[in-house]
C-alpha atoms as a PDB file:
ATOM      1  CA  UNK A   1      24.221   4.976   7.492  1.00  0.00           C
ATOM      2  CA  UNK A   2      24.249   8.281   7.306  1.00  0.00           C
ATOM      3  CA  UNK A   3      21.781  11.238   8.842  1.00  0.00           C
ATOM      4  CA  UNK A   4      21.467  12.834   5.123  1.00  0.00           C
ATOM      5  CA  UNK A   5      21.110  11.127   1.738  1.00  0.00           C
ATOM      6  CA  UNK A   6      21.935  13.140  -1.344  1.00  0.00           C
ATOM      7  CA  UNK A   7      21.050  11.811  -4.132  1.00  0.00           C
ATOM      8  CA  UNK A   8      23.655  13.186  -6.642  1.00  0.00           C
ATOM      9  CA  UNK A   9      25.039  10.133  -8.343  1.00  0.00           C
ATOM     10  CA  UNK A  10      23.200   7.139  -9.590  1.00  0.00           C
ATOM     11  CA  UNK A  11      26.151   4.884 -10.271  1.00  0.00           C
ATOM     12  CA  UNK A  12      26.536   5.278  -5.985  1.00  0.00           C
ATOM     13  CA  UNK A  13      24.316   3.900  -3.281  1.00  0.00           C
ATOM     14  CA  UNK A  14      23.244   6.867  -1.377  1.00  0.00           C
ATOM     15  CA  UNK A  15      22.834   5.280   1.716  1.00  0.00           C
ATOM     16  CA  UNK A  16      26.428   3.340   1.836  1.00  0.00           C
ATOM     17  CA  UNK A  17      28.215   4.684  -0.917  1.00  0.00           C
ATOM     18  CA  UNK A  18      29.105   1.345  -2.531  1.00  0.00           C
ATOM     19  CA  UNK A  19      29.747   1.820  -6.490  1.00  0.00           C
ATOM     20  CA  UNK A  20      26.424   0.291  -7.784  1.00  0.00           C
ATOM     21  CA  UNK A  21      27.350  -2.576 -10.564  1.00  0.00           C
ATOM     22  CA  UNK A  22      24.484  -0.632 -12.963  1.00  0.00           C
ATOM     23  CA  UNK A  23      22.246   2.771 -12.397  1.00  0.00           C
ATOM     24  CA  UNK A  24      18.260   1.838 -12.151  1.00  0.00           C
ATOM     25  CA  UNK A  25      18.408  -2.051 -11.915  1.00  0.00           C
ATOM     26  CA  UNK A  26      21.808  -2.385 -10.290  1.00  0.00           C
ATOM     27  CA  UNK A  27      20.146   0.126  -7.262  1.00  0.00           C
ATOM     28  CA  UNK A  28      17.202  -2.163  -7.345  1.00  0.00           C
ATOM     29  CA  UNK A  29      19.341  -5.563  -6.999  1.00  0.00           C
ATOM     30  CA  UNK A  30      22.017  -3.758  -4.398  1.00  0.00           C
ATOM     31  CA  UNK A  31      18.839  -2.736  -2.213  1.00  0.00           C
ATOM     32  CA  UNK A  32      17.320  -6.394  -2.167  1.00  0.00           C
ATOM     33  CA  UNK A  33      21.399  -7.565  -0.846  1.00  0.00           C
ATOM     34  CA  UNK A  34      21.383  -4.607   1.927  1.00  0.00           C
ATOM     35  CA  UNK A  35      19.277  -4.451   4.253  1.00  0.00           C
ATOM     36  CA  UNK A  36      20.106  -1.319   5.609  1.00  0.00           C
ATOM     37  CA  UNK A  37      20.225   0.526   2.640  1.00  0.00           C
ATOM     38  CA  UNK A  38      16.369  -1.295   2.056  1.00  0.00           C
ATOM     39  CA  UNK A  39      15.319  -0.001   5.193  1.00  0.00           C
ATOM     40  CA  UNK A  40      17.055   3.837   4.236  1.00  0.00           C
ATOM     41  CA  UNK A  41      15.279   3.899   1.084  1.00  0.00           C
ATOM     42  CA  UNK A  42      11.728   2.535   2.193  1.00  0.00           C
ATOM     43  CA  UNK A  43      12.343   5.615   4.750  1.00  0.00           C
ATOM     44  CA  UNK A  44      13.197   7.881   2.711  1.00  0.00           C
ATOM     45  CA  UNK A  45      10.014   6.962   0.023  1.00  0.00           C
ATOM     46  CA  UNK A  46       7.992   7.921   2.930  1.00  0.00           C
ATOM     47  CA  UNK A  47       8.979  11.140   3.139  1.00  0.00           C
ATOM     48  CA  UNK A  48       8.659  12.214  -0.159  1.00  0.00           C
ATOM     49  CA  UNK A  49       5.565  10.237  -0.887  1.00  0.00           C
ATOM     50  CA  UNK A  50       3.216  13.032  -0.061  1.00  0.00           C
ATOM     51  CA  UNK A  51       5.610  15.471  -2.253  1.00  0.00           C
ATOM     52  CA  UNK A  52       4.555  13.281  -5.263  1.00  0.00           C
ATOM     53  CA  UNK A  53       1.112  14.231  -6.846  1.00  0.00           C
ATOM     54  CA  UNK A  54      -0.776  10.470  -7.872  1.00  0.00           C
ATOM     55  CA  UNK A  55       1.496   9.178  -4.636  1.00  0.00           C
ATOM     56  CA  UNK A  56       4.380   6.898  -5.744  1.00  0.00           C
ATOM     57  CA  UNK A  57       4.320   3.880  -7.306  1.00  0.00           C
ATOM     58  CA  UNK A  58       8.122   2.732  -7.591  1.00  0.00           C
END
């Protein structure tokens, strides 16, 4: 996985890469297969979940 995740195309995993079947759902779905890439996004929500006025709720 790597060190930095840019998040600059939502038909791509960020974390791996992998061409997502569909953008929104298909990242859901591909996250609930991988549990690395789970584990990459539940870290990166933490980070940014302060940055978010209200906090997050996705």
């Amino acid at each position: 996985m790597a060190a930095t995740t840019t998040w600059n195309d939502p038909n791509h995993c960020p974390f791996c890469e992998t061409e997502l079947e569909t953008p929104g759902a298909g990242f859901v779905d591909h996250l609930g297969q991988n549990p690395d890439c789970e584990d990459g996004f539940e870290a990166w929500r933490s980070n940014v979940a302060g940055d978010v006025p209200g906090g997050w709720s996705g």
